[in-house]
C-alpha atoms as a PDB file:
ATOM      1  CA  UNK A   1     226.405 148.999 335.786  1.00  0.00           C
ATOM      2  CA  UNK A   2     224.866 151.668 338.158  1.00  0.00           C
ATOM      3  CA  UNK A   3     222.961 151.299 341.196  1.00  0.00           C
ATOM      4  CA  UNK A   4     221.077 154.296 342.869  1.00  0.00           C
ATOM      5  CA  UNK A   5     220.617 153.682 346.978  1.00  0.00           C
ATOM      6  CA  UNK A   6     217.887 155.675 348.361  1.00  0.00           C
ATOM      7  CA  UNK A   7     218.145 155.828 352.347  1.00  0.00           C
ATOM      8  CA  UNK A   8     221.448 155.447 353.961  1.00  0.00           C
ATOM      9  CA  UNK A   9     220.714 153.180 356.821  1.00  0.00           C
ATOM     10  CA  UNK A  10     220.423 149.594 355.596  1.00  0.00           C
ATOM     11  CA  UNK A  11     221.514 151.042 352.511  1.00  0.00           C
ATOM     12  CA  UNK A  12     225.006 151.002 353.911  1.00  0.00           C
ATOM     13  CA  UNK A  13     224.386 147.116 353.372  1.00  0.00           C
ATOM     14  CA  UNK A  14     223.718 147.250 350.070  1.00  0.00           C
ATOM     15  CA  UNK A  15     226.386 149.862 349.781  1.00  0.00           C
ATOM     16  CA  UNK A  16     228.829 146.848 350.295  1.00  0.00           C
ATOM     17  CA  UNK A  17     226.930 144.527 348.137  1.00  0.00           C
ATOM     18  CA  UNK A  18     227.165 147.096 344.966  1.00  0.00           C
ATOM     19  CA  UNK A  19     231.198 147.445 345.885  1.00  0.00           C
ATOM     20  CA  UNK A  20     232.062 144.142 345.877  1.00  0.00           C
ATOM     21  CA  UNK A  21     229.942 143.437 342.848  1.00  0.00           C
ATOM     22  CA  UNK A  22     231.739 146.214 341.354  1.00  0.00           C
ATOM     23  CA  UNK A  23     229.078 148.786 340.499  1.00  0.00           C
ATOM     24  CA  UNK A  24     228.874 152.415 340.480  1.00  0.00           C
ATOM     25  CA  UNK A  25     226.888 153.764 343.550  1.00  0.00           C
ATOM     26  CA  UNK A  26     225.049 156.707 343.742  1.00  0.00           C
ATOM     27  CA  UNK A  27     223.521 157.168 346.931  1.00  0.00           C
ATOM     28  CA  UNK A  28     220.432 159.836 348.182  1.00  0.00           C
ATOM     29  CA  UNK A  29     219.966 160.592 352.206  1.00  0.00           C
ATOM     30  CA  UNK A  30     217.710 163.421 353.780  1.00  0.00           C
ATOM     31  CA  UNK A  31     219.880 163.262 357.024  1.00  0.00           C
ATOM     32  CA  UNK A  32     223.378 161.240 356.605  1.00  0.00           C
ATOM     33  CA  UNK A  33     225.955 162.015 354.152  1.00  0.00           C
ATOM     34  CA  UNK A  34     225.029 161.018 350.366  1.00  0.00           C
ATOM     35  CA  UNK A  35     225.289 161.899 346.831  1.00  0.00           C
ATOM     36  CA  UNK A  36     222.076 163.735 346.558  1.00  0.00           C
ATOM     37  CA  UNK A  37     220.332 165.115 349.944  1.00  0.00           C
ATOM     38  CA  UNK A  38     217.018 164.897 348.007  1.00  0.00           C
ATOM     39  CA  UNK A  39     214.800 162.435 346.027  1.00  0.00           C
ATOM     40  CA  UNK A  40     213.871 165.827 343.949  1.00  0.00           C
ATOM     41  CA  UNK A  41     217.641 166.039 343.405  1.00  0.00           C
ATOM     42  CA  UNK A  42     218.888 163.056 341.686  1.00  0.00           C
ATOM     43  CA  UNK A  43     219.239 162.838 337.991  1.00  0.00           C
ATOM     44  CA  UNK A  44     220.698 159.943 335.516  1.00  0.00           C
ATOM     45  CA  UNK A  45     219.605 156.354 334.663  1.00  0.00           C
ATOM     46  CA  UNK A  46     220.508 153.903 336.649  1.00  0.00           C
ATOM     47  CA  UNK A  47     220.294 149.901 336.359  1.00  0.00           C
ATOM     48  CA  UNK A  48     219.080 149.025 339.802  1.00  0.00           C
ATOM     49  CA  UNK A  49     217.670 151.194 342.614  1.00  0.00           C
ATOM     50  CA  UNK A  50     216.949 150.326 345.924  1.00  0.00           C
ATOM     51  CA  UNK A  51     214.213 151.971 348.320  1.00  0.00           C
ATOM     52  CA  UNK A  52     215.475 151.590 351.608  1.00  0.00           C
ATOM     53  CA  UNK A  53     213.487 154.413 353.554  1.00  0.00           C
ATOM     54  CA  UNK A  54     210.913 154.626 355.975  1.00  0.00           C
ATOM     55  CA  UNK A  55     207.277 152.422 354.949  1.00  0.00           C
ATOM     56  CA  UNK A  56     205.154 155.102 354.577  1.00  0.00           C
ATOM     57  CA  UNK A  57     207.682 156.785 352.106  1.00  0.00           C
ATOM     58  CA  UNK A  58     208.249 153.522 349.804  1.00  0.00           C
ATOM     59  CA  UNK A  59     205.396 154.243 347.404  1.00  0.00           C
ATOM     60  CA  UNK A  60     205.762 157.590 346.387  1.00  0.00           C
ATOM     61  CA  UNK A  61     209.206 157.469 345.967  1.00  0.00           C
ATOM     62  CA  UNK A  62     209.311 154.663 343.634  1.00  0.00           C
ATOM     63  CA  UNK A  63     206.611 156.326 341.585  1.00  0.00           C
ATOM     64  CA  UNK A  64     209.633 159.023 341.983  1.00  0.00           C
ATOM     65  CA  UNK A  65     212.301 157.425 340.217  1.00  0.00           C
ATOM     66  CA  UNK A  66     210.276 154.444 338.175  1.00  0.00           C
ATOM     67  CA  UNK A  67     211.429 156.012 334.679  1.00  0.00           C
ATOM     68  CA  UNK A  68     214.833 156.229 334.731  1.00  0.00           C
ATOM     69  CA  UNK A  69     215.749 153.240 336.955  1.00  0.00           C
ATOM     70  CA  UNK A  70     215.419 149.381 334.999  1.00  0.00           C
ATOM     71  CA  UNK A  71     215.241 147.924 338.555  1.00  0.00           C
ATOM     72  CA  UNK A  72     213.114 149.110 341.363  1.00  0.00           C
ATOM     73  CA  UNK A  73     214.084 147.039 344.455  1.00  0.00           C
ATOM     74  CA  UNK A  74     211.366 148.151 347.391  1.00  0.00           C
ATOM     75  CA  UNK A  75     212.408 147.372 351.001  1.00  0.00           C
ATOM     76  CA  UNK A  76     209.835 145.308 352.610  1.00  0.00           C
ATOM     77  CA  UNK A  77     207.022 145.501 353.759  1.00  0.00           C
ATOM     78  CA  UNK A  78     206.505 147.005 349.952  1.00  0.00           C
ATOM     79  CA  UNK A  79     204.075 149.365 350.348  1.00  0.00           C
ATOM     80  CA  UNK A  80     200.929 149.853 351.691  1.00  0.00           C
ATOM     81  CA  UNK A  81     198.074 147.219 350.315  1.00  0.00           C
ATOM     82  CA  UNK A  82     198.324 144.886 347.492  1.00  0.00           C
ATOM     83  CA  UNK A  83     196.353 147.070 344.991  1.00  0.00           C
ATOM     84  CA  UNK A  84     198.921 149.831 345.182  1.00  0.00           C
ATOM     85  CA  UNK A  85     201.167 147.616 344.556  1.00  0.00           C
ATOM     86  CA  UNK A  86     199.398 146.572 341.224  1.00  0.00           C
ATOM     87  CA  UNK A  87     199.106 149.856 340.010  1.00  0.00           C
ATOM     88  CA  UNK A  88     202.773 150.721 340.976  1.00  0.00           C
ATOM     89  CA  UNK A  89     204.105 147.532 337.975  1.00  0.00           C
ATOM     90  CA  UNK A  90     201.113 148.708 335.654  1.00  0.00           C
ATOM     91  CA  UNK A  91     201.728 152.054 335.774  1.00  0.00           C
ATOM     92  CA  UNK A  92     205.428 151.725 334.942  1.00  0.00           C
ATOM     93  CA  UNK A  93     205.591 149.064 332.459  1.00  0.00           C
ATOM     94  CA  UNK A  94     208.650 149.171 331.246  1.00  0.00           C
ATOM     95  CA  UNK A  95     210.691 149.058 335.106  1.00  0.00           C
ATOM     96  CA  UNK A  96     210.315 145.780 337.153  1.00  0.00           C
ATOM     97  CA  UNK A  97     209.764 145.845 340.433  1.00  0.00           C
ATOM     98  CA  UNK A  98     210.550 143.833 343.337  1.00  0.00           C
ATOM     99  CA  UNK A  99     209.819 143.603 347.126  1.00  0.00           C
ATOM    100  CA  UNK A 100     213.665 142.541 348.596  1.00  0.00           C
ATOM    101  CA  UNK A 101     213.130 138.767 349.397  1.00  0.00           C
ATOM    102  CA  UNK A 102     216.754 137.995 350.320  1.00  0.00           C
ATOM    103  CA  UNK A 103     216.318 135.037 352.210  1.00  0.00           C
ATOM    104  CA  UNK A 104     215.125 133.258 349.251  1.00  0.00           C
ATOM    105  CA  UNK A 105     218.772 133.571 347.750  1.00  0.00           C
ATOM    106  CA  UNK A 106     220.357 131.875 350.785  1.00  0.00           C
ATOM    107  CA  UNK A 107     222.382 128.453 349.480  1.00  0.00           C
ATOM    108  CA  UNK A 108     220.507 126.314 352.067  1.00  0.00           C
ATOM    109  CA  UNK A 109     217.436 126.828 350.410  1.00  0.00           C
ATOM    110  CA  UNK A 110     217.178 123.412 348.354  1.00  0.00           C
ATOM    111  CA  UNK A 111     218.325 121.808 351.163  1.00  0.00           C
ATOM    112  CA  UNK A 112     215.377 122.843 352.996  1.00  0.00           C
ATOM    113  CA  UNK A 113     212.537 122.796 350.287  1.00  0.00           C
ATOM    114  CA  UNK A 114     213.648 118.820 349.953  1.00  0.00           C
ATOM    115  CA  UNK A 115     213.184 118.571 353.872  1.00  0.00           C
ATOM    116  CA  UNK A 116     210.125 120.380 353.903  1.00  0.00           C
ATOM    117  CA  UNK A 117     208.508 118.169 351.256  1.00  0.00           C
ATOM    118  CA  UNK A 118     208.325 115.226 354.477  1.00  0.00           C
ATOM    119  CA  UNK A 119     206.819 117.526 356.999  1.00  0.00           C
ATOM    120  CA  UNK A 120     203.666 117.974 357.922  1.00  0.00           C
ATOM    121  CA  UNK A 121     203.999 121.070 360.454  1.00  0.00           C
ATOM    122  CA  UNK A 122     206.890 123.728 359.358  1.00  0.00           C
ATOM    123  CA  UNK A 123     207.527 126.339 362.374  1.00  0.00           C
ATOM    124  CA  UNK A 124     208.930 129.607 361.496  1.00  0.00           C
ATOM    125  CA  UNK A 125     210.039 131.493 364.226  1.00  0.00           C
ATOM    126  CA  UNK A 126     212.143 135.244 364.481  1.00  0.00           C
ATOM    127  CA  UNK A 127     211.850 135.689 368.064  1.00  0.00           C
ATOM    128  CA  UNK A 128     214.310 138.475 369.136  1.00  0.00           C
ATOM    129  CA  UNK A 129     215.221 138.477 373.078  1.00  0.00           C
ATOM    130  CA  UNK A 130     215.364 142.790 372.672  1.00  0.00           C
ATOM    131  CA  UNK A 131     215.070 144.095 369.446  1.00  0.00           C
ATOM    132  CA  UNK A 132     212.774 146.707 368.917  1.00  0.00           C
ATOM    133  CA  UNK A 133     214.090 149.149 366.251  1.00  0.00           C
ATOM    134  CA  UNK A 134     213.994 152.614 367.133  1.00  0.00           C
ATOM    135  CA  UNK A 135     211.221 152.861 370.161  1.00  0.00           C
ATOM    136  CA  UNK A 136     209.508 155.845 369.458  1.00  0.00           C
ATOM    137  CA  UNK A 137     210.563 156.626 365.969  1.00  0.00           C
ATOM    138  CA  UNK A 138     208.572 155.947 362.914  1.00  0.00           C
ATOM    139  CA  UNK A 139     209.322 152.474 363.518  1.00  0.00           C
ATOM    140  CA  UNK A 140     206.905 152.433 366.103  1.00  0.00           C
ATOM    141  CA  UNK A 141     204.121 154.658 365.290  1.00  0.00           C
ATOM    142  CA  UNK A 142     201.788 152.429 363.198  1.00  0.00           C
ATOM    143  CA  UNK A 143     200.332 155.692 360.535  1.00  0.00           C
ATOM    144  CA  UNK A 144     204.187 155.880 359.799  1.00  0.00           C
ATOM    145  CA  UNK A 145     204.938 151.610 359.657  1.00  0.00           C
ATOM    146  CA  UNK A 146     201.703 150.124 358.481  1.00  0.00           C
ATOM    147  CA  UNK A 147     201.922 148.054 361.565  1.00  0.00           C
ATOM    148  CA  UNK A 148     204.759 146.644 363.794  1.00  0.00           C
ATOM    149  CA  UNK A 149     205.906 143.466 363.864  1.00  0.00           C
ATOM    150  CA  UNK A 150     204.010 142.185 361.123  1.00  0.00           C
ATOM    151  CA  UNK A 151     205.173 145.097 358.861  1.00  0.00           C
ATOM    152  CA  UNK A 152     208.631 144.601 359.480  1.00  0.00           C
ATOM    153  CA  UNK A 153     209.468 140.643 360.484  1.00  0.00           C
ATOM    154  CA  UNK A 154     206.606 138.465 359.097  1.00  0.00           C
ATOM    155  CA  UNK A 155     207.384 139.880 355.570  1.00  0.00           C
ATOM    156  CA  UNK A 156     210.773 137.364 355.755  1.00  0.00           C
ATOM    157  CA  UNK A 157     209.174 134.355 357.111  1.00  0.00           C
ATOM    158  CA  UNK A 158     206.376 134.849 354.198  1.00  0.00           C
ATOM    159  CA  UNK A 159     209.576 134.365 351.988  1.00  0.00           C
ATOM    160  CA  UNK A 160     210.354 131.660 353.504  1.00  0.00           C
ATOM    161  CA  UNK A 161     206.870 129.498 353.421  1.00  0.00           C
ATOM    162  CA  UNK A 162     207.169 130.690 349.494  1.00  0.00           C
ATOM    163  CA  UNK A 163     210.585 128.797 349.240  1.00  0.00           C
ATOM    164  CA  UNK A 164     209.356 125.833 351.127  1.00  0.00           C
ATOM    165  CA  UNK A 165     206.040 125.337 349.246  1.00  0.00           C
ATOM    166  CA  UNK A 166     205.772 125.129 345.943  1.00  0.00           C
ATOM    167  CA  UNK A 167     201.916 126.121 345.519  1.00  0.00           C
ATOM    168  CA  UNK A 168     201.982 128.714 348.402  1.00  0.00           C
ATOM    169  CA  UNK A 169     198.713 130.589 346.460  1.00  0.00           C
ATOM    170  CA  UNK A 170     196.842 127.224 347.292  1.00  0.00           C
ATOM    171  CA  UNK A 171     197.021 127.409 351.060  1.00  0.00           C
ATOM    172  CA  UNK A 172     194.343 128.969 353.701  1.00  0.00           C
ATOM    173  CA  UNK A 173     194.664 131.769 356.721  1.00  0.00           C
ATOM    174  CA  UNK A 174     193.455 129.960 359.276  1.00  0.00           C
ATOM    175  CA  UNK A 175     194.815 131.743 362.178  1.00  0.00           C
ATOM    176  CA  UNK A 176     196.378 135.145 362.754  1.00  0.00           C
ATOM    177  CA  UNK A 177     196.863 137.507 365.913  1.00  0.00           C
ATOM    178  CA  UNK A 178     198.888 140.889 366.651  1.00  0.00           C
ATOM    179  CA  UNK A 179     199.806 142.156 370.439  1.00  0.00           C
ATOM    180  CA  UNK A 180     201.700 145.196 371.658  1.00  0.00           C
ATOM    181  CA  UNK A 181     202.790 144.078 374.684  1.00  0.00           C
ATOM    182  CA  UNK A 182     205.034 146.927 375.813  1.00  0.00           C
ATOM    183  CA  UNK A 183     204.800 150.739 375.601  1.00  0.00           C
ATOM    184  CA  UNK A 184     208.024 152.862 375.831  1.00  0.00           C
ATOM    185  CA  UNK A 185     208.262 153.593 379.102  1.00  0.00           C
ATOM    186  CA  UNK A 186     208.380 149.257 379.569  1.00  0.00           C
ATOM    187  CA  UNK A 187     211.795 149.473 377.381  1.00  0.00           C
ATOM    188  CA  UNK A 188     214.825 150.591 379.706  1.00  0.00           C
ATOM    189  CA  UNK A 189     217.224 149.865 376.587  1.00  0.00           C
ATOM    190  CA  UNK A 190     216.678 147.910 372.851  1.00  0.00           C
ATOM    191  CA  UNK A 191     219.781 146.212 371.239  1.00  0.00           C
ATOM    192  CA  UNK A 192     218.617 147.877 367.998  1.00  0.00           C
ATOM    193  CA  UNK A 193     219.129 151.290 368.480  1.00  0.00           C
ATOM    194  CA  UNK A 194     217.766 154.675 370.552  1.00  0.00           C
ATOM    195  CA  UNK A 195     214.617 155.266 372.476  1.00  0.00           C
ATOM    196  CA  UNK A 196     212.972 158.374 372.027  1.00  0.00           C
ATOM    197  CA  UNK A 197     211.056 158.738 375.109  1.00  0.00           C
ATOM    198  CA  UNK A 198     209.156 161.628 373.736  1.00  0.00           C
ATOM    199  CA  UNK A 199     207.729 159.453 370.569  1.00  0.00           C
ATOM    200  CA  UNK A 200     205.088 157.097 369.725  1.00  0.00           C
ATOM    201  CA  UNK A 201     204.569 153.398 370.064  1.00  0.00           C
ATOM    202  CA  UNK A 202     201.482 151.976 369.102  1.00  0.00           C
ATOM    203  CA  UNK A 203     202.108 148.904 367.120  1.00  0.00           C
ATOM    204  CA  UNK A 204     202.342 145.406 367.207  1.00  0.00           C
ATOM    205  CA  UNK A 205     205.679 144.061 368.753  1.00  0.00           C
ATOM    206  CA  UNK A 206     204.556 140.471 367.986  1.00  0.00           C
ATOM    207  CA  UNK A 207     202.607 138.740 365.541  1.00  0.00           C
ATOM    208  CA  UNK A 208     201.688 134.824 364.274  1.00  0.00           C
ATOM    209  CA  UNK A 209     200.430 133.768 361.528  1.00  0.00           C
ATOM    210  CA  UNK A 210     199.362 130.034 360.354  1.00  0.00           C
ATOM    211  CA  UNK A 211     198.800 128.923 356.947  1.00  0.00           C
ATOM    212  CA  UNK A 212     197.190 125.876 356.228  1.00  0.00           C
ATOM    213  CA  UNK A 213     196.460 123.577 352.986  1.00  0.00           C
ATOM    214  CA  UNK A 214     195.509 119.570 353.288  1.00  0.00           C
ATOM    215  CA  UNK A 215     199.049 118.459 353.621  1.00  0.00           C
ATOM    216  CA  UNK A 216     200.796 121.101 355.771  1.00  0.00           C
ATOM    217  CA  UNK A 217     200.697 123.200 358.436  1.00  0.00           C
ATOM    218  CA  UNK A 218     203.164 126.605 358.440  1.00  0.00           C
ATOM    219  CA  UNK A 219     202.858 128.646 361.408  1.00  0.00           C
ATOM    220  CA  UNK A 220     205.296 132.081 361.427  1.00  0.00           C
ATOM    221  CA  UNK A 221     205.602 133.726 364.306  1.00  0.00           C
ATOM    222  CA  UNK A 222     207.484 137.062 364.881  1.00  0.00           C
ATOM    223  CA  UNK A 223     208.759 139.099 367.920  1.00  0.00           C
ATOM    224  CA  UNK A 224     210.524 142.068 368.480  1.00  0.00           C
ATOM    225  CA  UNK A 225     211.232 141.608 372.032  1.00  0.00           C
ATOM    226  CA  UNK A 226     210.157 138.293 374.567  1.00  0.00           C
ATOM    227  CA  UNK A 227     210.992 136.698 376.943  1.00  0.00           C
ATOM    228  CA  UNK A 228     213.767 134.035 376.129  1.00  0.00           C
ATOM    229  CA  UNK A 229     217.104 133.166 376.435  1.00  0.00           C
ATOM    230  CA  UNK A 230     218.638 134.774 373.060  1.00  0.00           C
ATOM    231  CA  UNK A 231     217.294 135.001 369.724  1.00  0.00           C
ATOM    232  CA  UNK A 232     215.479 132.542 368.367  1.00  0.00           C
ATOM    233  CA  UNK A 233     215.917 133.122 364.846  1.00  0.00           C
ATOM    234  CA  UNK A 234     214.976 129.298 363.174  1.00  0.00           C
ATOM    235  CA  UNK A 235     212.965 126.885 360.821  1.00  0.00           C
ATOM    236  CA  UNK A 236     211.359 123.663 362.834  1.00  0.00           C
ATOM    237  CA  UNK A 237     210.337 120.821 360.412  1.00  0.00           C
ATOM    238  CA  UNK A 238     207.924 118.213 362.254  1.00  0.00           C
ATOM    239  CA  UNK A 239     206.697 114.970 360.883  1.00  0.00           C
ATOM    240  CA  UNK A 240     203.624 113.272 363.202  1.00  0.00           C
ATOM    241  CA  UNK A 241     204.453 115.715 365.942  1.00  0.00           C
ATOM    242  CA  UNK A 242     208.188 114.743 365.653  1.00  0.00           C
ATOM    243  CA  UNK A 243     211.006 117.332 365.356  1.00  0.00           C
ATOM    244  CA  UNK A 244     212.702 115.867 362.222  1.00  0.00           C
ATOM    245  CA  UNK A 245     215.216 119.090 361.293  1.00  0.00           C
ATOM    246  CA  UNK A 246     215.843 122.504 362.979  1.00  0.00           C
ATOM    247  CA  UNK A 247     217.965 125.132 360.770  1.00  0.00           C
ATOM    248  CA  UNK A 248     219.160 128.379 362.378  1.00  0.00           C
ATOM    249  CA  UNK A 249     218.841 131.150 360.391  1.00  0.00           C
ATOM    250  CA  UNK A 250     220.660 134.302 362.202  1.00  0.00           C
ATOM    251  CA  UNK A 251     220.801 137.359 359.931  1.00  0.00           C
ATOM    252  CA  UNK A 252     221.227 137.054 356.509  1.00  0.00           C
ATOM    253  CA  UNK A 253     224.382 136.979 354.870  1.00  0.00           C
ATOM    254  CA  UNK A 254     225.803 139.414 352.154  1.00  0.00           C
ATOM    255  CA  UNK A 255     226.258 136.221 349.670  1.00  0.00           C
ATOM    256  CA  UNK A 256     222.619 135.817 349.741  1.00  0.00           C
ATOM    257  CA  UNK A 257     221.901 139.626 348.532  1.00  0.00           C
ATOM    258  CA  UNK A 258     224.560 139.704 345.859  1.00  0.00           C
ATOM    259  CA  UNK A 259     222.534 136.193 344.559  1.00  0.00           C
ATOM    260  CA  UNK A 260     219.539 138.733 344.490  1.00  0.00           C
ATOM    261  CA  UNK A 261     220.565 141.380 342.516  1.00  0.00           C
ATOM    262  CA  UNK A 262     222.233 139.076 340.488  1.00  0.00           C
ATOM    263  CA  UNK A 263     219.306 136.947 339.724  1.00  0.00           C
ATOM    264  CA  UNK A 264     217.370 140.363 338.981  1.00  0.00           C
ATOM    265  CA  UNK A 265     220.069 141.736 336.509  1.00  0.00           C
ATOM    266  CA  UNK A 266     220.283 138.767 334.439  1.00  0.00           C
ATOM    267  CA  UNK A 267     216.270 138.192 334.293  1.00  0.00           C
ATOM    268  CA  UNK A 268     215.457 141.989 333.769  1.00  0.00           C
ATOM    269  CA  UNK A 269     214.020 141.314 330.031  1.00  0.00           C
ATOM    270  CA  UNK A 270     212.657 138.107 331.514  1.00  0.00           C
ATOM    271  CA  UNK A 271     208.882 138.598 331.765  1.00  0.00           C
ATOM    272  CA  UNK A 272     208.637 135.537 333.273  1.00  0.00           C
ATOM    273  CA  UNK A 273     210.783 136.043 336.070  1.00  0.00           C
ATOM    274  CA  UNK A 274     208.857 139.109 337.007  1.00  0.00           C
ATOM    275  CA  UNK A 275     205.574 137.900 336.660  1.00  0.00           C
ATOM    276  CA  UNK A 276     206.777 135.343 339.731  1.00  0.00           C
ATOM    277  CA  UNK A 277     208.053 138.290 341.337  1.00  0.00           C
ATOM    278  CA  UNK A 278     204.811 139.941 341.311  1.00  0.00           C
ATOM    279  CA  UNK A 279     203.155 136.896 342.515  1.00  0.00           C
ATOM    280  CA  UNK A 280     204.778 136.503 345.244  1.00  0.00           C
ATOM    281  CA  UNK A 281     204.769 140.158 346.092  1.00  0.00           C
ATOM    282  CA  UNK A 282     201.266 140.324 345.832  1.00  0.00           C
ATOM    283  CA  UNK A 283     200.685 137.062 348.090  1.00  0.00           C
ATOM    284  CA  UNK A 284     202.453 138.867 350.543  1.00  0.00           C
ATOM    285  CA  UNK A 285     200.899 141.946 350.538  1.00  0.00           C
ATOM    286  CA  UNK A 286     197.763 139.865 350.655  1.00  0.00           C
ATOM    287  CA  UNK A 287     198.386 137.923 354.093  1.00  0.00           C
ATOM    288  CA  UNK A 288     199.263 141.006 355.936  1.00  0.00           C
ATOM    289  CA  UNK A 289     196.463 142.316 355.083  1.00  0.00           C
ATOM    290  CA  UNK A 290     194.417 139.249 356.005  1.00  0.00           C
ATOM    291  CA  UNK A 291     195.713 139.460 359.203  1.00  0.00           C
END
């Protein structure tokens, strides 16, 4: 099997997933070392490509290299509205698509959907103490990002509430707010990489979201930097106010992306499976835009 890996920064991650797995890797970077320096460049088929560039890029370059690729994995946030989305899977019927939902192939996630099922109030938290990617990069410039915060963390707790309840379509927006609390010259240093003093920030750096329906309550809420101890990276289940089960979540581990690609290459002439897939995608797409 062949995968194609299109941005060389998390795709170093998937780099290792595709090694271990024991594909071929191709790999295509602008800037960093890579197989082809250009999406223009590459040529072949591949099995499974992943999209692992800058938001604003995502769309076009999946239209790019739809029709010779079986598997189009997009990075989230996906791209930019729901409807492009759409016409992305119908205009390239014959390649499935994906947004990556990793944390949906973690192993605890049966434990979890079981504890979920006696709670009335689910708390989704990925509160980072000082982790804003990039300060003044695209990251931060919301033309480039499609937002902030929302764009870039709420996407995996929206995985998560689609793990935890089973008719996820059937719930409400009943509450939703984006701040940007800081500007760059507020950020003296960021765990998560350099500040470009001479850039752009103009985005959300935190965001909440609650989702309702007339047994539960799931409220996701999403931080680049705060003010707290350390991360806060977690799932609180509550039953009649009543903490009943906390689950850290830290980052996600490698198992839980090789479970992901190998779910996708063993469905890939499963309609079924990729009719959820767009379902879920879609929902997604949908609540950030709500928001």
């Amino acid at each position: 099997m062949k995968a194609l890996i299109i941005g060389m920064g998390i795709g170093e991650l998937y780099r290792s997933v595709y090694t271990n797995l024991g594909w071929d890797i191709v790999t295509c970077d602008t800037v960093k070392p890579a197989d082809f320096s250009s999406v223009e460049e590459i040529t072949g088929e591949y099995d499974i490509a992943h999209v692992c560039t800058p938001n604003f890029t995502h769309e076009n370059i999946a239209r790019s290299i739809a029709e010779f690729c079986k598997i189009v994995f997009v990075e989230k946030p996906g791209v930019e509205n729901k409807l492009l989305w759409q016409s992305l899977v119908d205009t390239f019927p014959n390649t499935r698509f994906a947004m990556v939902k990793n944390n949906q192939f973690r192993s605890n996630t049966s434990k979890l959907h079981k504890i979920a099922q006696g709670s009335d109030f689910i708390e989704l938290c990925w509160l980072n103490k000082n982790r804003v990617p990039h300060p003044g990069s695209w990251f931060t410039t919301k033309k480039l990002a499609y937002g902030g915060v929302s764009r870039d963390l709420l996407p995996h707790l929206l995985s998560w509430v689609q793990v935890l309840h089973p008719f996820y379509t059937g719930m409400t927006l009943s509450h939703s707010e984006t701040h940007q609390n800081y500007t760059l010259e507020d950020l003296e240093n960021t765990e998560y990489g350099e500040i470009n003093m001479d850039g752009t920030y103009d985005v959300d750096d935190s965001a909440r979201i609650v989702l309702k329906d007339g047994h539960r309550v799931f409220s996701c809420e999403a931080a680049w930097k705060c003010d707290t101890i350390k991360d806060n990276v977690a799932l609180y289940f509550y039953n009649n106010t009543k903490l009943i089960h906390k689950e850290e979540l830290g980052l996600c581990p490698e198992e839980a992306y090789k479970e992901m690609v190998d779910s996708a290459w063993k469905n890939v002439y499963n309609d079924a499976y990729w009719k959820k897939q767009l379902m879920h995608d879609i929902w997604i797409h949908q609540q950030l835009q709500d928001m």
